[in-house]
PDB file of N, CA and C in Angstrom:
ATOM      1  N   UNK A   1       0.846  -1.170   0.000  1.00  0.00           N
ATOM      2  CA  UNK A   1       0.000   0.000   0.000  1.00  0.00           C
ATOM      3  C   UNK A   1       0.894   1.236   0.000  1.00  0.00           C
ATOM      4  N   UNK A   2       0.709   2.458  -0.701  1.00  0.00           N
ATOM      5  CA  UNK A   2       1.207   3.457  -0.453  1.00  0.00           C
ATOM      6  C   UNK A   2       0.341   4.798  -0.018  1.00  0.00           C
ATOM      7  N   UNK A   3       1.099   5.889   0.352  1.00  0.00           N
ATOM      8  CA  UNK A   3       0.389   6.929   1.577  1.00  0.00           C
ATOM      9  C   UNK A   3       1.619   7.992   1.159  1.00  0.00           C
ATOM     10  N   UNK A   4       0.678   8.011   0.141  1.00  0.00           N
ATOM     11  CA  UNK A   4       1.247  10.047   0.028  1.00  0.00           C
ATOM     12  C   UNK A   4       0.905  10.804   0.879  1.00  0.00           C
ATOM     13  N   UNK A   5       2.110  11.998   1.576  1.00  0.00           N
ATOM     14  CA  UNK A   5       1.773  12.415   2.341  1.00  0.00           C
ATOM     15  C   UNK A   5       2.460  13.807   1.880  1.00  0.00           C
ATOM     16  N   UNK A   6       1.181  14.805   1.571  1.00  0.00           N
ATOM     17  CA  UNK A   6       1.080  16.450   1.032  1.00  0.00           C
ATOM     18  C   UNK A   6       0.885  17.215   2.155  1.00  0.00           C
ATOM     19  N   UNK A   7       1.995  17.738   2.302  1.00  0.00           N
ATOM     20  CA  UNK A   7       1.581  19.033   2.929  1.00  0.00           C
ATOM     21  C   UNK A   7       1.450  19.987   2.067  1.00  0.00           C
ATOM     22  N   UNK A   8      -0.022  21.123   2.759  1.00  0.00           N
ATOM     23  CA  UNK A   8      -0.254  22.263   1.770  1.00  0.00           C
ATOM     24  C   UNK A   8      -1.118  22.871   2.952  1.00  0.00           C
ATOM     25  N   UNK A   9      -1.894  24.067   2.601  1.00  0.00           N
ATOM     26  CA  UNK A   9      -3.085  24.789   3.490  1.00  0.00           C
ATOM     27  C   UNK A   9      -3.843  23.868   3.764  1.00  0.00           C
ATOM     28  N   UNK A  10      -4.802  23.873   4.571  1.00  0.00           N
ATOM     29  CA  UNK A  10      -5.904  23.567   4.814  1.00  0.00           C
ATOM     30  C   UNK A  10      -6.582  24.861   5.496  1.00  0.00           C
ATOM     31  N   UNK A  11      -7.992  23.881   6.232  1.00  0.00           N
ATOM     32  CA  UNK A  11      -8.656  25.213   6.896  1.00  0.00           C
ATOM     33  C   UNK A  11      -7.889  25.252   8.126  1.00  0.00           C
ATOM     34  N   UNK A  12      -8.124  26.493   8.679  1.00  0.00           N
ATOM     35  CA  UNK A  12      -7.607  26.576  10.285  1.00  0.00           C
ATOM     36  C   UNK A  12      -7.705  25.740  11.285  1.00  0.00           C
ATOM     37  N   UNK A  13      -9.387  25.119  10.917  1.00  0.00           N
ATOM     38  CA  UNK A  13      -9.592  23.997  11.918  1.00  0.00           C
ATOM     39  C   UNK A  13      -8.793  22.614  12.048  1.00  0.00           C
ATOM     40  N   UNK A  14      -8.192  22.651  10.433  1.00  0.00           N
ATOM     41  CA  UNK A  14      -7.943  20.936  10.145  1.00  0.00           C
ATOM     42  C   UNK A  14      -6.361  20.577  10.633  1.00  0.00           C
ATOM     43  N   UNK A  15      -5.598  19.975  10.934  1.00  0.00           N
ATOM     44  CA  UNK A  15      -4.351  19.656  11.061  1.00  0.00           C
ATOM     45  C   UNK A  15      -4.016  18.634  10.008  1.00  0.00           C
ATOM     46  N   UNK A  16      -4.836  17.429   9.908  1.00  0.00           N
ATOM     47  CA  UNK A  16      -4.327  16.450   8.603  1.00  0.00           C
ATOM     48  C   UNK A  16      -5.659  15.893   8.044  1.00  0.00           C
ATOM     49  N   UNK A  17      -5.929  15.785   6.797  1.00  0.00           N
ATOM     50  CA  UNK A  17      -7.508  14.853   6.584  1.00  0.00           C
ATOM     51  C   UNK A  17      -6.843  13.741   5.240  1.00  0.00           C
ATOM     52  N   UNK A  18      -7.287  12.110   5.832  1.00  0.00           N
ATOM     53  CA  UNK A  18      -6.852  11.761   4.899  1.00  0.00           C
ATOM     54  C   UNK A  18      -7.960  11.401   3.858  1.00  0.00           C
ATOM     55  N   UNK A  19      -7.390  10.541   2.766  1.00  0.00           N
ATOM     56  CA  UNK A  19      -8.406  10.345   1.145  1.00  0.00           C
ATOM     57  C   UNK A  19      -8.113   8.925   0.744  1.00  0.00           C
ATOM     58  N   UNK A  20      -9.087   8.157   0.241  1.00  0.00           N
ATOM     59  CA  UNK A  20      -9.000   7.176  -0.348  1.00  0.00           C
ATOM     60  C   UNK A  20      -8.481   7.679  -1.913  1.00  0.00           C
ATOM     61  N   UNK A  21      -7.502   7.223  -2.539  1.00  0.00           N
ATOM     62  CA  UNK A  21      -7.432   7.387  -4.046  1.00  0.00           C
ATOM     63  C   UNK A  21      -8.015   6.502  -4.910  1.00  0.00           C
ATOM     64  N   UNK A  22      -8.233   6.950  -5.990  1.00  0.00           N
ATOM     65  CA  UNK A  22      -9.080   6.022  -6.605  1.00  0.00           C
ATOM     66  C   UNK A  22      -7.890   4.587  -7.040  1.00  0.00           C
ATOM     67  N   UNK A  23      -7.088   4.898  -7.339  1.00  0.00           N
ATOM     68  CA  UNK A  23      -6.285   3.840  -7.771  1.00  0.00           C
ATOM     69  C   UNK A  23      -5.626   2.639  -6.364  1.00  0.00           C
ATOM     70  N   UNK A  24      -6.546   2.976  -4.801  1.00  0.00           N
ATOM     71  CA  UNK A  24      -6.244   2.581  -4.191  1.00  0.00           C
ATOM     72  C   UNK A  24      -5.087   2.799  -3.157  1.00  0.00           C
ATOM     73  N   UNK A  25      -4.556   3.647  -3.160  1.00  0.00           N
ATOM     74  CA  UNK A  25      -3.213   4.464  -2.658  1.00  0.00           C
ATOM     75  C   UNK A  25      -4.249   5.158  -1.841  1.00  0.00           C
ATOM     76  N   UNK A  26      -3.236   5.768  -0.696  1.00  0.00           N
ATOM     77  CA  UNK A  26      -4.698   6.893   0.248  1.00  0.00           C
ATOM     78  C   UNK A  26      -3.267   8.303   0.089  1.00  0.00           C
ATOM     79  N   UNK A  27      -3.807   9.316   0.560  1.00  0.00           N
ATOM     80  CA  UNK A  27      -3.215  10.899   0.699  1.00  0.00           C
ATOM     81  C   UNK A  27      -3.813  11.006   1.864  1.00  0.00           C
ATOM     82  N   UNK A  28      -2.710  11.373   2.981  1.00  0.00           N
ATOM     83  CA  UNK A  28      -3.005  12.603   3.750  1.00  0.00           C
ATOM     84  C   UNK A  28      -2.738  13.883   3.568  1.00  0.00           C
ATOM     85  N   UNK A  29      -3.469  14.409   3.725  1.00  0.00           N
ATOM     86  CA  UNK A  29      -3.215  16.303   3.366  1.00  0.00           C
ATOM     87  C   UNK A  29      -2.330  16.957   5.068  1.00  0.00           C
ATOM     88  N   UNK A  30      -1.651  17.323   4.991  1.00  0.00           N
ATOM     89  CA  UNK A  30      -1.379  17.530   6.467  1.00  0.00           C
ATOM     90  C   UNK A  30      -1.083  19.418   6.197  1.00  0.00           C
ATOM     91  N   UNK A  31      -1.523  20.028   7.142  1.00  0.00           N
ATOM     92  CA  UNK A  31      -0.931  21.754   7.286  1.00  0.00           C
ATOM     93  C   UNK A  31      -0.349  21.829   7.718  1.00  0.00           C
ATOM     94  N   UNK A  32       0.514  22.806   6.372  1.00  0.00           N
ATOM     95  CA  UNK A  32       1.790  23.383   6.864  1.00  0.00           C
ATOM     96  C   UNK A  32       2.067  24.560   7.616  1.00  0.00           C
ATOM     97  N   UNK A  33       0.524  24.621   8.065  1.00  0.00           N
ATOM     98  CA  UNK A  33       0.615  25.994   9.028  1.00  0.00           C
ATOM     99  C   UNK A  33       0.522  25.842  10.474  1.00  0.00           C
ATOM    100  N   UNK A  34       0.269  24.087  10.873  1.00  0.00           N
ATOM    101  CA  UNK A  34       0.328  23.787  12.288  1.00  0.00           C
ATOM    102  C   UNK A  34       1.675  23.451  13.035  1.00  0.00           C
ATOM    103  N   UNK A  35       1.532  23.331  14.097  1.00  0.00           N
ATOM    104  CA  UNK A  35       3.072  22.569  14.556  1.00  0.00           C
ATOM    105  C   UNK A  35       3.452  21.611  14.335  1.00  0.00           C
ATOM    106  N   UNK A  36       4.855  21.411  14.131  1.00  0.00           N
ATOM    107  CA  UNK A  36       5.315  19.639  14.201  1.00  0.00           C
ATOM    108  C   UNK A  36       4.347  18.349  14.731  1.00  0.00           C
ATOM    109  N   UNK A  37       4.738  19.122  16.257  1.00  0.00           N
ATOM    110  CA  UNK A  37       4.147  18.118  17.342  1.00  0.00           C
ATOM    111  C   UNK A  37       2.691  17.232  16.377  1.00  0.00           C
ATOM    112  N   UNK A  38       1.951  18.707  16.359  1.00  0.00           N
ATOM    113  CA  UNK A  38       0.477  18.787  16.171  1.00  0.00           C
ATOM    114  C   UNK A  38       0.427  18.178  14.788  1.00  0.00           C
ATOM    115  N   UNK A  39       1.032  18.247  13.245  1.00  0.00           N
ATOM    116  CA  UNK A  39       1.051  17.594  12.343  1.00  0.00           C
ATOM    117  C   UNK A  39       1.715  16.309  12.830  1.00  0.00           C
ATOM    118  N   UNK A  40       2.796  15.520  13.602  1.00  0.00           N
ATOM    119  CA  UNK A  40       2.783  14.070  13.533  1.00  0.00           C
ATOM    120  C   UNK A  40       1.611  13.664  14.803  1.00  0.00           C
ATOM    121  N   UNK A  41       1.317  14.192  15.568  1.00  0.00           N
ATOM    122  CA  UNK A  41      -0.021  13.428  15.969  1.00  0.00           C
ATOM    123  C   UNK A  41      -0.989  13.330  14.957  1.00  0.00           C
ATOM    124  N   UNK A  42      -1.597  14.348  14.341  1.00  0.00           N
ATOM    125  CA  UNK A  42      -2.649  14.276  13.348  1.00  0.00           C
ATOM    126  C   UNK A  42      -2.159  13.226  12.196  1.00  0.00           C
ATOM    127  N   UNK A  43      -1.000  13.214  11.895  1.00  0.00           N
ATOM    128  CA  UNK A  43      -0.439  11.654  10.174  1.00  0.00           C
ATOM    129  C   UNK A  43      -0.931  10.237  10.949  1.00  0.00           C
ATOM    130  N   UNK A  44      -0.205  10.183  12.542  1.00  0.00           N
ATOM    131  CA  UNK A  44      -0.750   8.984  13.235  1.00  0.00           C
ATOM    132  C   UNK A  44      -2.212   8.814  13.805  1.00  0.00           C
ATOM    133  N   UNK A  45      -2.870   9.639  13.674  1.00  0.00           N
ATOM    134  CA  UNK A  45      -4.419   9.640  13.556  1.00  0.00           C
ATOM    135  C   UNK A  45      -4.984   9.009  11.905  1.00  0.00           C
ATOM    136  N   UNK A  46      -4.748   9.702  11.385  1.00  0.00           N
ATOM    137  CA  UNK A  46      -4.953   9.231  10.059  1.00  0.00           C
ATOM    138  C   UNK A  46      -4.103   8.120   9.673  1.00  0.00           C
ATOM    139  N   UNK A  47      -2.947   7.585   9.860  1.00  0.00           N
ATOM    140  CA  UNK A  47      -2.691   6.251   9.433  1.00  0.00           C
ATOM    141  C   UNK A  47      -3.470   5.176  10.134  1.00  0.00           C
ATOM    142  N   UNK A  48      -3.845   5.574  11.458  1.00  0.00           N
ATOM    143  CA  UNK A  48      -4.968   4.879  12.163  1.00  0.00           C
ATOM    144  C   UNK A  48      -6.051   4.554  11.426  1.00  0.00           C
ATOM    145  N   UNK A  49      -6.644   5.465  10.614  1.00  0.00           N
ATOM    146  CA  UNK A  49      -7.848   5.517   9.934  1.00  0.00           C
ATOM    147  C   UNK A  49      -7.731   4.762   8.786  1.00  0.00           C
ATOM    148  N   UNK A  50      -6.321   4.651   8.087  1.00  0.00           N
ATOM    149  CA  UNK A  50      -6.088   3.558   7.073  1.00  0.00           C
ATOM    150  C   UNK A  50      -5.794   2.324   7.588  1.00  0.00           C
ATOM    151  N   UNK A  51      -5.331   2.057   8.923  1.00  0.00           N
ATOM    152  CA  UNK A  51      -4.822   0.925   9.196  1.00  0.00           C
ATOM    153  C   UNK A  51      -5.989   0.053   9.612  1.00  0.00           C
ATOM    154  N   UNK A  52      -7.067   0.922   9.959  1.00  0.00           N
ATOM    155  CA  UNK A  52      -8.350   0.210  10.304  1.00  0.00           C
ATOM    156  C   UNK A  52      -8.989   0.242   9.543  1.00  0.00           C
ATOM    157  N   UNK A  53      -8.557   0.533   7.771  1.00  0.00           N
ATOM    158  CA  UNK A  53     -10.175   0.210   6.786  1.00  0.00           C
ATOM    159  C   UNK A  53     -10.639   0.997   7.067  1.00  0.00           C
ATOM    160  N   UNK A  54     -11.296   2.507   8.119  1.00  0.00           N
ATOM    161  CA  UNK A  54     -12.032   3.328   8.433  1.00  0.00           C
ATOM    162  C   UNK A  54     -12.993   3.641   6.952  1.00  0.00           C
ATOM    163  N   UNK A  55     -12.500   3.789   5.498  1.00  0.00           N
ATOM    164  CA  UNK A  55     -12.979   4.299   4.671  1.00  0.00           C
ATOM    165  C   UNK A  55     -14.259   3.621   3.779  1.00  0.00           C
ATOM    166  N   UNK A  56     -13.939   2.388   4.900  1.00  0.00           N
ATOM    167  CA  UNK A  56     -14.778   1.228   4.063  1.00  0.00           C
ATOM    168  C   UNK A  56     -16.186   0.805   5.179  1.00  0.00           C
ATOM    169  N   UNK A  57     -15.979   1.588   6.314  1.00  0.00           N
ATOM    170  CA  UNK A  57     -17.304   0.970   7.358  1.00  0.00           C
ATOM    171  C   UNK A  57     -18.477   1.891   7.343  1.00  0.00           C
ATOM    172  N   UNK A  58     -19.238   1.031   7.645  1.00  0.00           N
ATOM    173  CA  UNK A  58     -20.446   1.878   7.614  1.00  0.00           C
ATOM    174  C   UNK A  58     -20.865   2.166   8.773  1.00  0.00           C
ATOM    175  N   UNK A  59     -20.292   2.504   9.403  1.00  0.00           N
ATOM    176  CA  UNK A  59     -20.352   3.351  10.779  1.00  0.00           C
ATOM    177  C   UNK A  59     -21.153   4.894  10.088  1.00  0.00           C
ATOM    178  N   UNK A  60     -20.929   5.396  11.021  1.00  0.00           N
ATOM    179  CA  UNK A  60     -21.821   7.022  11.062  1.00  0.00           C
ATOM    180  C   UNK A  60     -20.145   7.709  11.155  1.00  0.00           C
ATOM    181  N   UNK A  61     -20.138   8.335  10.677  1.00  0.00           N
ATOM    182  CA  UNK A  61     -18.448   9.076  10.733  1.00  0.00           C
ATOM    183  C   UNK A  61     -18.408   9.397  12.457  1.00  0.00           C
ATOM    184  N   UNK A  62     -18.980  10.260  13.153  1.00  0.00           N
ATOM    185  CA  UNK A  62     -18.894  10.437  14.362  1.00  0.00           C
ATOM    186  C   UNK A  62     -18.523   9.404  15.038  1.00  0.00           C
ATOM    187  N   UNK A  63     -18.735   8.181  15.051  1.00  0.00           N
ATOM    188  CA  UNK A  63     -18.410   6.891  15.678  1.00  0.00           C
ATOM    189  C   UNK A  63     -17.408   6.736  15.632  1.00  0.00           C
ATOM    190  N   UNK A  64     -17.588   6.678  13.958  1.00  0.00           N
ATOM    191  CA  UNK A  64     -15.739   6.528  13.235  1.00  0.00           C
ATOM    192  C   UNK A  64     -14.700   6.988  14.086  1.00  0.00           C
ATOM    193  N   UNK A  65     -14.450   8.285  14.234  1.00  0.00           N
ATOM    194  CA  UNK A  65     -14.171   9.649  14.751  1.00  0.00           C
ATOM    195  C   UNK A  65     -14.097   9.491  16.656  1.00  0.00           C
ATOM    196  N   UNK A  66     -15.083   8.793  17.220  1.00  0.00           N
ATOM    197  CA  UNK A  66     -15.176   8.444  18.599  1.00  0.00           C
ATOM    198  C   UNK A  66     -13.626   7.666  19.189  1.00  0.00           C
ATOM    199  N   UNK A  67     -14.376   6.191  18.146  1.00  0.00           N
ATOM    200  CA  UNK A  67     -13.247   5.208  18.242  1.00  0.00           C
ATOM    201  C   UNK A  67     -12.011   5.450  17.778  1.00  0.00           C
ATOM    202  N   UNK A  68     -11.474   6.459  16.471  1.00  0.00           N
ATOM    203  CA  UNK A  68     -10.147   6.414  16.267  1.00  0.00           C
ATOM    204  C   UNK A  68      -9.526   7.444  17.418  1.00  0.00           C
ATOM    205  N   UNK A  69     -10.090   8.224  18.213  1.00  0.00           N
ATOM    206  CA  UNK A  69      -9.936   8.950  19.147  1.00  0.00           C
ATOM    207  C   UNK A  69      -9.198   7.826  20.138  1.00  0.00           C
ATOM    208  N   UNK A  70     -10.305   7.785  20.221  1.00  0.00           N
ATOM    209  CA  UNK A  70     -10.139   6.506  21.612  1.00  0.00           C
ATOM    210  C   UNK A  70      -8.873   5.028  21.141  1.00  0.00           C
ATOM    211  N   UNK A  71      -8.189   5.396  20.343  1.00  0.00           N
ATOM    212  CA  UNK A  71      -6.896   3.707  19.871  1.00  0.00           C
ATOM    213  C   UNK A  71      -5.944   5.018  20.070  1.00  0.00           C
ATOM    214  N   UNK A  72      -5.138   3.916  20.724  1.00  0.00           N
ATOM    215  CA  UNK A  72      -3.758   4.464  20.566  1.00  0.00           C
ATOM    216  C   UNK A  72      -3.154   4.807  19.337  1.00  0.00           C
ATOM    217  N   UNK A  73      -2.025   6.222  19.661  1.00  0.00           N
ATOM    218  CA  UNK A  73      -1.382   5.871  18.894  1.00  0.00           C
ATOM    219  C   UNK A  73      -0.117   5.122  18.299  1.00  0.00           C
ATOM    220  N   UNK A  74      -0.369   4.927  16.923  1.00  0.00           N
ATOM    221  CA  UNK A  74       0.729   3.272  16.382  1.00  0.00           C
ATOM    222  C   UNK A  74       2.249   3.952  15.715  1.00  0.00           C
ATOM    223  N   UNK A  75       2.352   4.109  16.523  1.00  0.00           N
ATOM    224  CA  UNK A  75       4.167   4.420  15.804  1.00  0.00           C
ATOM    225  C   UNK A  75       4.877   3.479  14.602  1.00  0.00           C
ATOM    226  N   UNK A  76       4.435   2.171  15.002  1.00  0.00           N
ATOM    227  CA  UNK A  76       4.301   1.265  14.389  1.00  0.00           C
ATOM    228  C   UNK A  76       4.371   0.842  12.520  1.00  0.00           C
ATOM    229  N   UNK A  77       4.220   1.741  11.974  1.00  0.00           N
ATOM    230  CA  UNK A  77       3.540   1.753  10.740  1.00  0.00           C
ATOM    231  C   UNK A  77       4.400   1.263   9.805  1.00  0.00           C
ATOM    232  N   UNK A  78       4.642  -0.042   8.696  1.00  0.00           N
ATOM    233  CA  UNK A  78       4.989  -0.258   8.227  1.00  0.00           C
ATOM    234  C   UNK A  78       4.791  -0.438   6.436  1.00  0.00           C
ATOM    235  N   UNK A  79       4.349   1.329   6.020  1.00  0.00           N
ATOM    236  CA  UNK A  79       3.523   1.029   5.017  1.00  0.00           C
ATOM    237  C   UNK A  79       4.706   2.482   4.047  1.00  0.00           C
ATOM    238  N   UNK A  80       4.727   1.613   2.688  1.00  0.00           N
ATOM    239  CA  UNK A  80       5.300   3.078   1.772  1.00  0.00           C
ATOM    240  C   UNK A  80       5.283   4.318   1.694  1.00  0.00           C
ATOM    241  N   UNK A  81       6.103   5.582   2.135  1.00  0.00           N
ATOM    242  CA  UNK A  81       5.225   6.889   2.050  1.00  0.00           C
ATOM    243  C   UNK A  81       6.145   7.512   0.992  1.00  0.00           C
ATOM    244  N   UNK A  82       5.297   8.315  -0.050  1.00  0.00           N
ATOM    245  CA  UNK A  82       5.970   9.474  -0.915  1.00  0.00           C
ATOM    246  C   UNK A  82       5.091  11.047   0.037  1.00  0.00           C
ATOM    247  N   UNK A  83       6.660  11.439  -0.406  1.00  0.00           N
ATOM    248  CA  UNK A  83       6.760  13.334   0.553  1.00  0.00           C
ATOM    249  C   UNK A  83       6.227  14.072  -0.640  1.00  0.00           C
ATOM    250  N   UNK A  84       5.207  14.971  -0.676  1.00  0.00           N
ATOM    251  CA  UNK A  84       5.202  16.037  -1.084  1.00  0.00           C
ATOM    252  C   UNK A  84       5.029  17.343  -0.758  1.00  0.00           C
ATOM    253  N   UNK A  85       5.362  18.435  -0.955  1.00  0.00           N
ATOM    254  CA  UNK A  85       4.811  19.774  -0.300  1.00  0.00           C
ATOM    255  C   UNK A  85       4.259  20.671  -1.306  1.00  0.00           C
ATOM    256  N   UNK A  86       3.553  21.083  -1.341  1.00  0.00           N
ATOM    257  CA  UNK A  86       2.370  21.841  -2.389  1.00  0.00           C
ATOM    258  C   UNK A  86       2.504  23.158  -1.620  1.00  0.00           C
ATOM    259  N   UNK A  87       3.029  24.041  -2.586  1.00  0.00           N
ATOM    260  CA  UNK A  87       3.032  25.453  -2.285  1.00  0.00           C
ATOM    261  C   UNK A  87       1.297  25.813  -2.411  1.00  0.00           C
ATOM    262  N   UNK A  88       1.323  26.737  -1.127  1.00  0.00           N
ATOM    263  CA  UNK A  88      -0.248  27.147  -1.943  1.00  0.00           C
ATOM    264  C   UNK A  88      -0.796  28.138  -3.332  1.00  0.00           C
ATOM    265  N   UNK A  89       1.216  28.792  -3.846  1.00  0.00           N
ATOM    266  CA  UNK A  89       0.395  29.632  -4.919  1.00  0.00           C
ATOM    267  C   UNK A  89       0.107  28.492  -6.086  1.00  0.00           C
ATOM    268  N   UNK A  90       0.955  26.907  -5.541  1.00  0.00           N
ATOM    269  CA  UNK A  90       0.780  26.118  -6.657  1.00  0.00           C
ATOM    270  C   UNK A  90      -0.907  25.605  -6.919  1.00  0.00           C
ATOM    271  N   UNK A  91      -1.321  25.992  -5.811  1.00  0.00           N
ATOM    272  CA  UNK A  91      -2.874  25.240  -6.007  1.00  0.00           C
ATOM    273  C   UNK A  91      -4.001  26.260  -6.403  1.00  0.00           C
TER     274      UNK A  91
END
């Protein structure tokens, strides 16, 4: 599996949101306007969310969202990543 991981803007509220790709690969978007700290907690939230299939249950997202709260986080991760950084005048 691979996990592009873009940093670029987001909204103020967001720190990282990840995406299923269509070709099966997922993207996290992570901001480059938050802190370190605060962007690698938020990538290990979201690899959480890939590591559990999250994109595929039919949960109610809030649930979703309850429980990935509630799992530790996996330092753990043994999955391909490509780096990108997306200027925002590029977008």
């Amino acid at each position: 599996m691979s996990i592009n991981l873009i940093y670029t803007q987001l909204k103020k509220t967001q720190t990282a949101v990840a995406r299923l790709n269509e070709d099966g690969s997922h993207s996290i978007l992570v901001n480059l306007n938050k802190p370190l700290d605060a962007q690698r907690v938020s990538v290990l939230h979201e690899l959480g969310h890939i590591k559990h299939d999250d994109f595929h249950s039919e949960k109610h997202i809030n649930l979703i969202e309850r429980i990935a709260h509630d799992r530790e986080l996996d330092e753990d991760i043994d999955e391909e990543f490509f780096y990108h950084v997306v200027n925002s005048k590029d977008v």
